[in-house]
Protein backbone atom coordinates (compact mmCIF):
# COMPACT_ATOMS: atom_id res chain seq x y z
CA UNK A 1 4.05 -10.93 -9.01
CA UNK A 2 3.82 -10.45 -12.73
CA UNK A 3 1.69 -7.96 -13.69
CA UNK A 4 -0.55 -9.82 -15.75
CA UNK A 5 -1.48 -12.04 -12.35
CA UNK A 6 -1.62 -8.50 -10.58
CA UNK A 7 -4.36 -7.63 -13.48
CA UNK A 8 -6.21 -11.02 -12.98
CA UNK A 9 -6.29 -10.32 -9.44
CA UNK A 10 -7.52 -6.85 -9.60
CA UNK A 11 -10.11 -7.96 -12.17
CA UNK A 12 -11.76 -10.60 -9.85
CA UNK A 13 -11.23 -9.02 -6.84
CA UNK A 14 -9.18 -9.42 -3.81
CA UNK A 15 -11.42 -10.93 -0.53
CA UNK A 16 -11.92 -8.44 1.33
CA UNK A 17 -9.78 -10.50 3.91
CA UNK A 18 -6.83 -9.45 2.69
CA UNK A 19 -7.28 -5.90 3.74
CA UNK A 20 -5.92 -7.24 7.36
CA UNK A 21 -2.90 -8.58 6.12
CA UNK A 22 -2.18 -5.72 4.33
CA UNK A 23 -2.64 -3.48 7.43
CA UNK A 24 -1.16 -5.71 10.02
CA UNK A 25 2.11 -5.92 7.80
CA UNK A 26 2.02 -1.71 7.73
CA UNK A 27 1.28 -1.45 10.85
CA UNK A 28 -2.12 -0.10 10.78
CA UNK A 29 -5.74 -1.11 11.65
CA UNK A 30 -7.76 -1.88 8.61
CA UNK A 31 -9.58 1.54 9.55
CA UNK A 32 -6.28 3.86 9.02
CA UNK A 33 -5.28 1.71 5.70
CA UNK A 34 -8.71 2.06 4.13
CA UNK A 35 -8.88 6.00 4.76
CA UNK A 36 -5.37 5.93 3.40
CA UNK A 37 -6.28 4.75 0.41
CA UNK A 38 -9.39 7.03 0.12
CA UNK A 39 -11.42 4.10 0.94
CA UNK A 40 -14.29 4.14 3.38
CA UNK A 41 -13.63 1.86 6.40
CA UNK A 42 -17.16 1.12 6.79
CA UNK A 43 -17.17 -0.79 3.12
CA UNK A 44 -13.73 -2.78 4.19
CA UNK A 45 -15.68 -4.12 7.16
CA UNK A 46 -18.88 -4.57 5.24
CA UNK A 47 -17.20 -6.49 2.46
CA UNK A 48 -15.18 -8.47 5.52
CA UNK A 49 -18.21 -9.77 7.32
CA UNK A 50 -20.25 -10.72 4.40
CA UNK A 51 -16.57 -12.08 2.82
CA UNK A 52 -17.02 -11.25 -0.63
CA UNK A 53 -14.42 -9.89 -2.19
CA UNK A 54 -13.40 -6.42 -3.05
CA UNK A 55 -14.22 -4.16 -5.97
CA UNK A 56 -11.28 -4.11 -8.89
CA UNK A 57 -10.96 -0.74 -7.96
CA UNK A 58 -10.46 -1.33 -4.15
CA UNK A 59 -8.26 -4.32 -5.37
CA UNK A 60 -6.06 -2.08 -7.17
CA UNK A 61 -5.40 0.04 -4.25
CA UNK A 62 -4.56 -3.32 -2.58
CA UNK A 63 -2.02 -4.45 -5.00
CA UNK A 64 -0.51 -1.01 -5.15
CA UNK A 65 0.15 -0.62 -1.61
CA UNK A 66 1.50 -4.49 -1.93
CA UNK A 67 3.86 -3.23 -4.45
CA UNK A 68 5.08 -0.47 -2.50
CA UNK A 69 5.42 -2.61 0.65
CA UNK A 70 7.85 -5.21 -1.64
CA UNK A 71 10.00 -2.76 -2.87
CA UNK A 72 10.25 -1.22 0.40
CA UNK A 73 10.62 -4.46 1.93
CA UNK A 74 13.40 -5.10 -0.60
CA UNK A 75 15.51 -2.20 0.81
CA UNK A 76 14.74 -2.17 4.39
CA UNK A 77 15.27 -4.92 6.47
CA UNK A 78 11.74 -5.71 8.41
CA UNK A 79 8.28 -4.91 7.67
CA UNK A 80 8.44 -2.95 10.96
CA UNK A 81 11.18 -0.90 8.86
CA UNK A 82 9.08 -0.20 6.52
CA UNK A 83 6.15 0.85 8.43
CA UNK A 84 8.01 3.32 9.96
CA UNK A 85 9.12 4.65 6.88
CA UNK A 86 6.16 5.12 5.50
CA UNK A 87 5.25 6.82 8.19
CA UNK A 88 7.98 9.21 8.79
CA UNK A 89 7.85 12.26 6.65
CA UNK A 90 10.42 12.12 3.81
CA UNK A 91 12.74 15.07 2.66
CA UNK A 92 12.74 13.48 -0.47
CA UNK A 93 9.09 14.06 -0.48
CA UNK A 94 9.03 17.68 0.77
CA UNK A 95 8.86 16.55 4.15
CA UNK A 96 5.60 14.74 2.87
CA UNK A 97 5.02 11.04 5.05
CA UNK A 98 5.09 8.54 1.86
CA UNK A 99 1.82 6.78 3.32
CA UNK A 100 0.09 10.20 2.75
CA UNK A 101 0.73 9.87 -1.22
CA UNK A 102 -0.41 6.26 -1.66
CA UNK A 103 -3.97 6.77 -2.29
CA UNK A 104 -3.32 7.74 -5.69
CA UNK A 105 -1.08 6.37 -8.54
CA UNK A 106 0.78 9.31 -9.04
CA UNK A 107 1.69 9.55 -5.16
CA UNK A 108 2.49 5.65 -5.77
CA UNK A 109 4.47 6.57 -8.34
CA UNK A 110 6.57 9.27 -6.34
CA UNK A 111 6.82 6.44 -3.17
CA UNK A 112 8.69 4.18 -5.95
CA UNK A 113 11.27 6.45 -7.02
CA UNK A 114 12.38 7.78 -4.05
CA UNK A 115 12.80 3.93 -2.69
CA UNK A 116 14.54 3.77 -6.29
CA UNK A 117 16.78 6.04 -5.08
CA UNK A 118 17.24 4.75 -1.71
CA UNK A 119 18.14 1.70 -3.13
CA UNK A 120 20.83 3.22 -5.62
CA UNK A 121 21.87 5.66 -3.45
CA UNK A 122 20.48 8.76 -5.12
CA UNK A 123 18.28 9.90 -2.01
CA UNK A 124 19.23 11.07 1.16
């Protein structure tokens, strides 16, 4: 997605629907994804059952966690790949599972180059 649709997005707000897509692809319950990204569960389900959508903030978190699951998606073969990388602690990460960093942009940031590596072979 271009980033200036990313930035739309963001700006109006996901619905709070997508939050289960996002999970199911990773693997997770919309519980374990929204304390992941340092969001309370309780405001997910909340913002689910009245369906409005999401804060920009909240949204952002979305998107990045999006992004991360493309480029990972990009490298690995299946979203059930992914998942399990994410979820397996990474030497390239000091031993540090990648799905541990995501909840901030700097962790995000860290996720991305290490798949950037993967990807060009500069990673074990």
């Amino acid at each position: 997605m271009p980033p200036t649709s990313a930035i739309d997005l963001i700006r109006v707000g996901l619905p709070a629907g997508s939050f289960d897509a996002a999970a199911k692809v990773l693997s997770l319950t919309v519980d374990e994804l929204a304390a992941k990204l340092g969001i309370s569960p309780r405001t997910i389900r909340d913002q689910r059952k009245k369906k409005v959508r999401l804060s920009s903030e909240n949204s952002e978190k979305l998107v990045r966690i999006a992004r991360i699951q493309t480029l990972a998606r990009s490298i690995f073969s299946t979203d059930a790949a992914v998942a399990e990388w994410l979820n397996a602690p990474a030497p390239a990460l000091n031993g540090i599972k990648p799905i541990d960093l995501i909840d901030t942009d700097t962790g995000a940031r860290e996720i991305e180059a290490v798949l950037h590596g993967i990807a060009y072979g500069n990673v074990m």
